[in-house]
PDB file of N, CA and C in Angstrom:
ATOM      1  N   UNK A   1      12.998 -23.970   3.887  1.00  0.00           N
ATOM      2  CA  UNK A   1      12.082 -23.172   4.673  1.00  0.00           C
ATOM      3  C   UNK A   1      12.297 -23.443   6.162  1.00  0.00           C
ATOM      4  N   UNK A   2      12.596 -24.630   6.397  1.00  0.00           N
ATOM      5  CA  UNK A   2      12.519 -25.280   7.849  1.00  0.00           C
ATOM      6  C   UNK A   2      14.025 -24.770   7.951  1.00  0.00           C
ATOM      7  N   UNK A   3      14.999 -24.402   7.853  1.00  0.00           N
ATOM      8  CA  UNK A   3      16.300 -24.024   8.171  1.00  0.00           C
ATOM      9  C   UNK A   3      16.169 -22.373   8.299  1.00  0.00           C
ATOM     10  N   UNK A   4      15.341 -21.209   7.617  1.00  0.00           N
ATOM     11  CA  UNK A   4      14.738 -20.898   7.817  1.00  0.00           C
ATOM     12  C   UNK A   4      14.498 -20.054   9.308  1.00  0.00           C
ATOM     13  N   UNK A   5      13.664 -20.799   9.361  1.00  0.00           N
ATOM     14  CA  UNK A   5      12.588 -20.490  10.527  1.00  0.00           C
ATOM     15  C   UNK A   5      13.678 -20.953  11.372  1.00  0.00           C
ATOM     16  N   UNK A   6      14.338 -21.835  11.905  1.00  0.00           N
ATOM     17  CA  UNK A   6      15.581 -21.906  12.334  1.00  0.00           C
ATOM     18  C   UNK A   6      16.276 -21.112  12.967  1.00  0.00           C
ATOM     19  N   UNK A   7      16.793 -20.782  11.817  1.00  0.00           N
ATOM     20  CA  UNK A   7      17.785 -19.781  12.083  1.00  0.00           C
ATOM     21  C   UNK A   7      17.094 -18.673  12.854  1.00  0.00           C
ATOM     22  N   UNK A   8      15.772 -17.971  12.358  1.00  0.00           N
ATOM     23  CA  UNK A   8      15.032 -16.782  12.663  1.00  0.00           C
ATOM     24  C   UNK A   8      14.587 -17.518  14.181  1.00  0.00           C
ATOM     25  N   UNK A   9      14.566 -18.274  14.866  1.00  0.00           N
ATOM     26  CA  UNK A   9      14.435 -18.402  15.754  1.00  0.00           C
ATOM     27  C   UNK A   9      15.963 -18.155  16.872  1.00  0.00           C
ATOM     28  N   UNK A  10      16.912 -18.876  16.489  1.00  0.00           N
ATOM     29  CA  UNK A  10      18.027 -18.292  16.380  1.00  0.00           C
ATOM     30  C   UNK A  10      18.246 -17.399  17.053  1.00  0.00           C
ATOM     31  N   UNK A  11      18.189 -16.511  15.986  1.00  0.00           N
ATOM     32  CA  UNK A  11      18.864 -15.151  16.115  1.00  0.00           C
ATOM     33  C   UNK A  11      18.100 -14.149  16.555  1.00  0.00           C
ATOM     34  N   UNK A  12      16.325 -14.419  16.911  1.00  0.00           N
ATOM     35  CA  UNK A  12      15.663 -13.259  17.171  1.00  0.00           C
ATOM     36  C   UNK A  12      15.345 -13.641  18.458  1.00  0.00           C
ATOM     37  N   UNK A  13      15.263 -15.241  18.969  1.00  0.00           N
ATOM     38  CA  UNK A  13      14.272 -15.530  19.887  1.00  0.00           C
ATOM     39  C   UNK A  13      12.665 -16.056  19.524  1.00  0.00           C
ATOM     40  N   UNK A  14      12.164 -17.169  20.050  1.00  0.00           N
ATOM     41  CA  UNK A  14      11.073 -17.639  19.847  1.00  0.00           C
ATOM     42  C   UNK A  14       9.921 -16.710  20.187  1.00  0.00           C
ATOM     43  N   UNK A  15       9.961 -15.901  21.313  1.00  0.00           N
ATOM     44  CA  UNK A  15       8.924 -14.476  21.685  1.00  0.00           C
ATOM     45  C   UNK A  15       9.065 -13.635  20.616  1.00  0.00           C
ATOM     46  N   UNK A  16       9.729 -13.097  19.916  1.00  0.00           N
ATOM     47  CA  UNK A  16       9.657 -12.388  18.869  1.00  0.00           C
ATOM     48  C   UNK A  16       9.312 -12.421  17.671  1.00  0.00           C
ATOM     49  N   UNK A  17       9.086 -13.621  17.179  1.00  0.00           N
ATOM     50  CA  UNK A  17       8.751 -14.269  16.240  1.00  0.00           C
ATOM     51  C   UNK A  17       7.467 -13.650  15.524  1.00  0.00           C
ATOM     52  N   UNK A  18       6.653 -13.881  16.662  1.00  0.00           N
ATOM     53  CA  UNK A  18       4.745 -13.076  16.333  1.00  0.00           C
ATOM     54  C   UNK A  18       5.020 -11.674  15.933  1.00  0.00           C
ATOM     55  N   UNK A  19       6.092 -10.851  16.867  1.00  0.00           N
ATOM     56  CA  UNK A  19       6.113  -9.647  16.625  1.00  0.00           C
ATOM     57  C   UNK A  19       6.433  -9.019  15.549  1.00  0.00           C
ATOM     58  N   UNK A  20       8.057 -10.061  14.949  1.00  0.00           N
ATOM     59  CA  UNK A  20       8.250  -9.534  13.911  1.00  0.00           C
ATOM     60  C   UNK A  20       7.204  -9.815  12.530  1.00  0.00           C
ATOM     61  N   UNK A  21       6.704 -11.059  12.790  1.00  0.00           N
ATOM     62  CA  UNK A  21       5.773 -11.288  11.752  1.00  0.00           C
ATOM     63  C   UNK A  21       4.770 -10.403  11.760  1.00  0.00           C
ATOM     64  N   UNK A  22       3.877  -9.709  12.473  1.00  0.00           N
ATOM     65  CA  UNK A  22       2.797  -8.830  12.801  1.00  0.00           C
ATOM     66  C   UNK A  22       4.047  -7.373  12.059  1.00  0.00           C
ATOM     67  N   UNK A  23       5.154  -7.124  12.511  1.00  0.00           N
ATOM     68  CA  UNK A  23       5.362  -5.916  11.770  1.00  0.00           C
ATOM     69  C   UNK A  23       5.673  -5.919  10.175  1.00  0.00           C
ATOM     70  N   UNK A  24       5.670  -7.240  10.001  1.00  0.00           N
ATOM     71  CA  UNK A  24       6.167  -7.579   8.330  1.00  0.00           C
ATOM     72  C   UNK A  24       4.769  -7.324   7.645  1.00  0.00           C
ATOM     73  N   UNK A  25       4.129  -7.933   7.912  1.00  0.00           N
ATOM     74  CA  UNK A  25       2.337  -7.757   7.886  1.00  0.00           C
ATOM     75  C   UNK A  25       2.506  -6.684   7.777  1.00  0.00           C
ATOM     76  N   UNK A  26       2.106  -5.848   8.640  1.00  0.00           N
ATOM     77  CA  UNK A  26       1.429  -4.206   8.644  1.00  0.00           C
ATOM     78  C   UNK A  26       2.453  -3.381   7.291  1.00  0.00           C
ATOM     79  N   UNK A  27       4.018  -3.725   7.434  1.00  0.00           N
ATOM     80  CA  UNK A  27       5.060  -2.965   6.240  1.00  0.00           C
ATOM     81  C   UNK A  27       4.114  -3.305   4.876  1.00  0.00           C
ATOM     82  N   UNK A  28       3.894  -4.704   4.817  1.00  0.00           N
ATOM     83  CA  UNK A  28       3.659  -5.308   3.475  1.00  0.00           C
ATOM     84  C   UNK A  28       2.268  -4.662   3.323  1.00  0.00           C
ATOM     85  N   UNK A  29       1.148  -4.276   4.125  1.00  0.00           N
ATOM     86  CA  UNK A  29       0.351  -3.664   3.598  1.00  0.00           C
ATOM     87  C   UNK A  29       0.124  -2.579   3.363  1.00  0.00           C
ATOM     88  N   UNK A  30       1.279  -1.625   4.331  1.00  0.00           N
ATOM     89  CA  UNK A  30       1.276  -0.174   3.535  1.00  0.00           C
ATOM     90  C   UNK A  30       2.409   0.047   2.364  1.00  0.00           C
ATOM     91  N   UNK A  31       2.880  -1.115   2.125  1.00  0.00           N
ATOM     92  CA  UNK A  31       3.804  -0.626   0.839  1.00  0.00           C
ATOM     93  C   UNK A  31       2.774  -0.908  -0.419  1.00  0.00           C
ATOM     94  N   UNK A  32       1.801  -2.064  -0.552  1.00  0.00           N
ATOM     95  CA  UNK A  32      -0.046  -2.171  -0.824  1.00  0.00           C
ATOM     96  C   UNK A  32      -0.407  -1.022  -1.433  1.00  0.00           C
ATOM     97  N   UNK A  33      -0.674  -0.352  -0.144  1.00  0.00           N
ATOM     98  CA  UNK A  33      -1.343   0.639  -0.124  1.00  0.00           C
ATOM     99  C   UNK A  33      -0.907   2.147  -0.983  1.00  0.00           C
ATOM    100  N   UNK A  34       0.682   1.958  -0.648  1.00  0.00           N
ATOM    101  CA  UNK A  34       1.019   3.303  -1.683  1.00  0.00           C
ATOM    102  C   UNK A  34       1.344   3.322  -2.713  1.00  0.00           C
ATOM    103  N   UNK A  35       1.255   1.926  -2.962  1.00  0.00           N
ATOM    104  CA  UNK A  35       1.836   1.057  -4.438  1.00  0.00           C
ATOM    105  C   UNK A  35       0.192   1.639  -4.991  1.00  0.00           C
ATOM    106  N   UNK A  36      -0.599   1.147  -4.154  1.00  0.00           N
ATOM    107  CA  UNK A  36      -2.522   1.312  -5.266  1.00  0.00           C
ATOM    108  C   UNK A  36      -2.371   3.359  -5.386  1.00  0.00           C
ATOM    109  N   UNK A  37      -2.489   4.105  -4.476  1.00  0.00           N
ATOM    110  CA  UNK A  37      -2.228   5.149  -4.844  1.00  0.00           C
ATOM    111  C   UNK A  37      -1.215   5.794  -5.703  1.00  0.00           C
ATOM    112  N   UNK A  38      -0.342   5.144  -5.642  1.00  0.00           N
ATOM    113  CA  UNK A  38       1.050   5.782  -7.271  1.00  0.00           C
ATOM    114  C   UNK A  38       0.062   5.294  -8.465  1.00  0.00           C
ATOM    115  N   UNK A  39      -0.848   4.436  -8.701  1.00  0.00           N
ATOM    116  CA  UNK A  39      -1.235   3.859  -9.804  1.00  0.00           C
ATOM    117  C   UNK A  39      -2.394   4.518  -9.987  1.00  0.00           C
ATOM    118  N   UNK A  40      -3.268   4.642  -8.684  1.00  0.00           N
ATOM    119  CA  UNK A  40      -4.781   5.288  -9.206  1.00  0.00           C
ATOM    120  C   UNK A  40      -4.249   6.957  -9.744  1.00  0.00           C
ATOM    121  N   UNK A  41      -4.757   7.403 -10.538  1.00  0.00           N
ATOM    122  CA  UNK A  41      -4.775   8.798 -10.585  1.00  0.00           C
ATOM    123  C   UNK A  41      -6.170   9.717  -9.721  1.00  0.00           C
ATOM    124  N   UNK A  42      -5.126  10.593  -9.622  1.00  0.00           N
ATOM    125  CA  UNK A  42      -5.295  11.653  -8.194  1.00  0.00           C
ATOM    126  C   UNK A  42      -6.500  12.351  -9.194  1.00  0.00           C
ATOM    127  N   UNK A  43      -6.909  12.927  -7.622  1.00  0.00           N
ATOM    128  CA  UNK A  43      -8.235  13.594  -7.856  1.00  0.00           C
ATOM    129  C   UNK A  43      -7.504  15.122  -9.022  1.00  0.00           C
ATOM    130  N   UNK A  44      -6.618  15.615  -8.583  1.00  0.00           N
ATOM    131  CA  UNK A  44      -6.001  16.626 -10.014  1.00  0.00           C
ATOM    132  C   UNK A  44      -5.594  16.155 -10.719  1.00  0.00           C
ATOM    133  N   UNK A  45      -5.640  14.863 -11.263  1.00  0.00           N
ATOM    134  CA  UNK A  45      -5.254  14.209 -12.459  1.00  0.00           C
ATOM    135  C   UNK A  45      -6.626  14.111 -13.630  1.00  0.00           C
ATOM    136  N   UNK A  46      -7.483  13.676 -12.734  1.00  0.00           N
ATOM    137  CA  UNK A  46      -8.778  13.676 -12.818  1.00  0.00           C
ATOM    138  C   UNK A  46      -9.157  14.844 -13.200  1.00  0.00           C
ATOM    139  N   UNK A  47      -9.045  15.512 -12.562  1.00  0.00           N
ATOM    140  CA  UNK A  47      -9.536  17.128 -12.965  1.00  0.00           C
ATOM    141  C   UNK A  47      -8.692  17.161 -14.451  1.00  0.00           C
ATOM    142  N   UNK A  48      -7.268  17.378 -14.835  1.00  0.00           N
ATOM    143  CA  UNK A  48      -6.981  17.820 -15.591  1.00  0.00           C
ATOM    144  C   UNK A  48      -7.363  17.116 -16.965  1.00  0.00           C
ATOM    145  N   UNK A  49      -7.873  15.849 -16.688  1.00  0.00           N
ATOM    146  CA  UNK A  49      -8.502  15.184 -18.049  1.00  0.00           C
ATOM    147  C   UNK A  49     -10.000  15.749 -18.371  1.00  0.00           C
ATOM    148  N   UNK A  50     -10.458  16.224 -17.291  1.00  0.00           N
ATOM    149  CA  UNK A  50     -11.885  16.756 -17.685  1.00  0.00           C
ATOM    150  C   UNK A  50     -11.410  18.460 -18.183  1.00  0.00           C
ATOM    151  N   UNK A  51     -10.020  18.773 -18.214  1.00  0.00           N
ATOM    152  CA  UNK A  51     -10.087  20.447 -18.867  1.00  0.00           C
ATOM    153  C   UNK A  51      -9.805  21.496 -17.545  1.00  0.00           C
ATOM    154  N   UNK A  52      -9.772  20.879 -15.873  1.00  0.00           N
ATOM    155  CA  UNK A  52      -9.955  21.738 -15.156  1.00  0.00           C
ATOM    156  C   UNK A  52     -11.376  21.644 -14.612  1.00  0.00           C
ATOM    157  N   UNK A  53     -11.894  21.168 -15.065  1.00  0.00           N
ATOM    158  CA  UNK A  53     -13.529  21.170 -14.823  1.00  0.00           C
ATOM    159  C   UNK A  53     -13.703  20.324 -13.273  1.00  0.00           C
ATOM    160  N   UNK A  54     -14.635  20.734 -12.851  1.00  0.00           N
ATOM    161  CA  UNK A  54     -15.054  20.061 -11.753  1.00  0.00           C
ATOM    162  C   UNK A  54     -15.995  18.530 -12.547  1.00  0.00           C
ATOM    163  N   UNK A  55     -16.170  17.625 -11.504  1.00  0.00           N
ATOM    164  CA  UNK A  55     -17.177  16.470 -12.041  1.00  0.00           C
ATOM    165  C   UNK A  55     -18.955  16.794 -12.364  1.00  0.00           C
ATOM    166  N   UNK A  56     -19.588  17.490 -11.997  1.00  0.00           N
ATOM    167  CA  UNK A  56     -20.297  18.330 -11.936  1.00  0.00           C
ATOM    168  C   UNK A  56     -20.792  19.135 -13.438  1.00  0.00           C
ATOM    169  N   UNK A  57     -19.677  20.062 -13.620  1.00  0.00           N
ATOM    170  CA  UNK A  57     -19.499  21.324 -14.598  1.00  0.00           C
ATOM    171  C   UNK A  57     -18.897  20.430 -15.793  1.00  0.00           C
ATOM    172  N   UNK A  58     -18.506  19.425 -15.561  1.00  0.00           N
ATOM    173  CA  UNK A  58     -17.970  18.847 -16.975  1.00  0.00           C
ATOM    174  C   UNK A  58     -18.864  17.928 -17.504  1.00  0.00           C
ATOM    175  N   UNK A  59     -20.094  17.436 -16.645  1.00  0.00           N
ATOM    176  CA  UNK A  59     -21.427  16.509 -16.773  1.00  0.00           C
ATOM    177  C   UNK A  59     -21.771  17.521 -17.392  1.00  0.00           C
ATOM    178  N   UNK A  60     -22.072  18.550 -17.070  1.00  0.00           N
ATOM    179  CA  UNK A  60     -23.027  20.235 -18.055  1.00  0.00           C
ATOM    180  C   UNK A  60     -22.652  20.137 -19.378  1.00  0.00           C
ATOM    181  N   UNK A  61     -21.243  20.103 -19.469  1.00  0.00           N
ATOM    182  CA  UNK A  61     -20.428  20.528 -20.651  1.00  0.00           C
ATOM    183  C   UNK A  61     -20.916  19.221 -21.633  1.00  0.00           C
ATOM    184  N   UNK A  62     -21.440  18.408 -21.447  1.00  0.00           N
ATOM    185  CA  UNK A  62     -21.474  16.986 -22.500  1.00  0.00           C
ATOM    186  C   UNK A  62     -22.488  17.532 -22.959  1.00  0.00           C
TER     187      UNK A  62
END
């Protein structure tokens, strides 16, 4: 780990360090983020298990 950080000092510079870490951060939480949306099902996914029905009109239908 300590060879590492090293090197990434290295080769990027000690000022850059925060930056690149702050942009690794923000990547890692929108890849998160579209990773939870591929998995939740979509509001027309939703729909198509209720028949097309709205949430509403398919509460009627029970």
């Amino acid at each position: 780990m300590a060879i590492l950080i090293g090197v990434a000092v290295l080769f990027f510079g000690a000022k850059r360090i925060p930056e690149l870490a702050r942009s690794l951060g923000l990547a890692k939480g929108e890849y998160e983020m579209a990773v939870s949306e591929v998995r939740s099902p979509s509001e027309a996914e939703r729909d198509m298990d209720r028949g097309g029905m709205t949430e509403d009109v398919a509460d009627e239908a029970e």
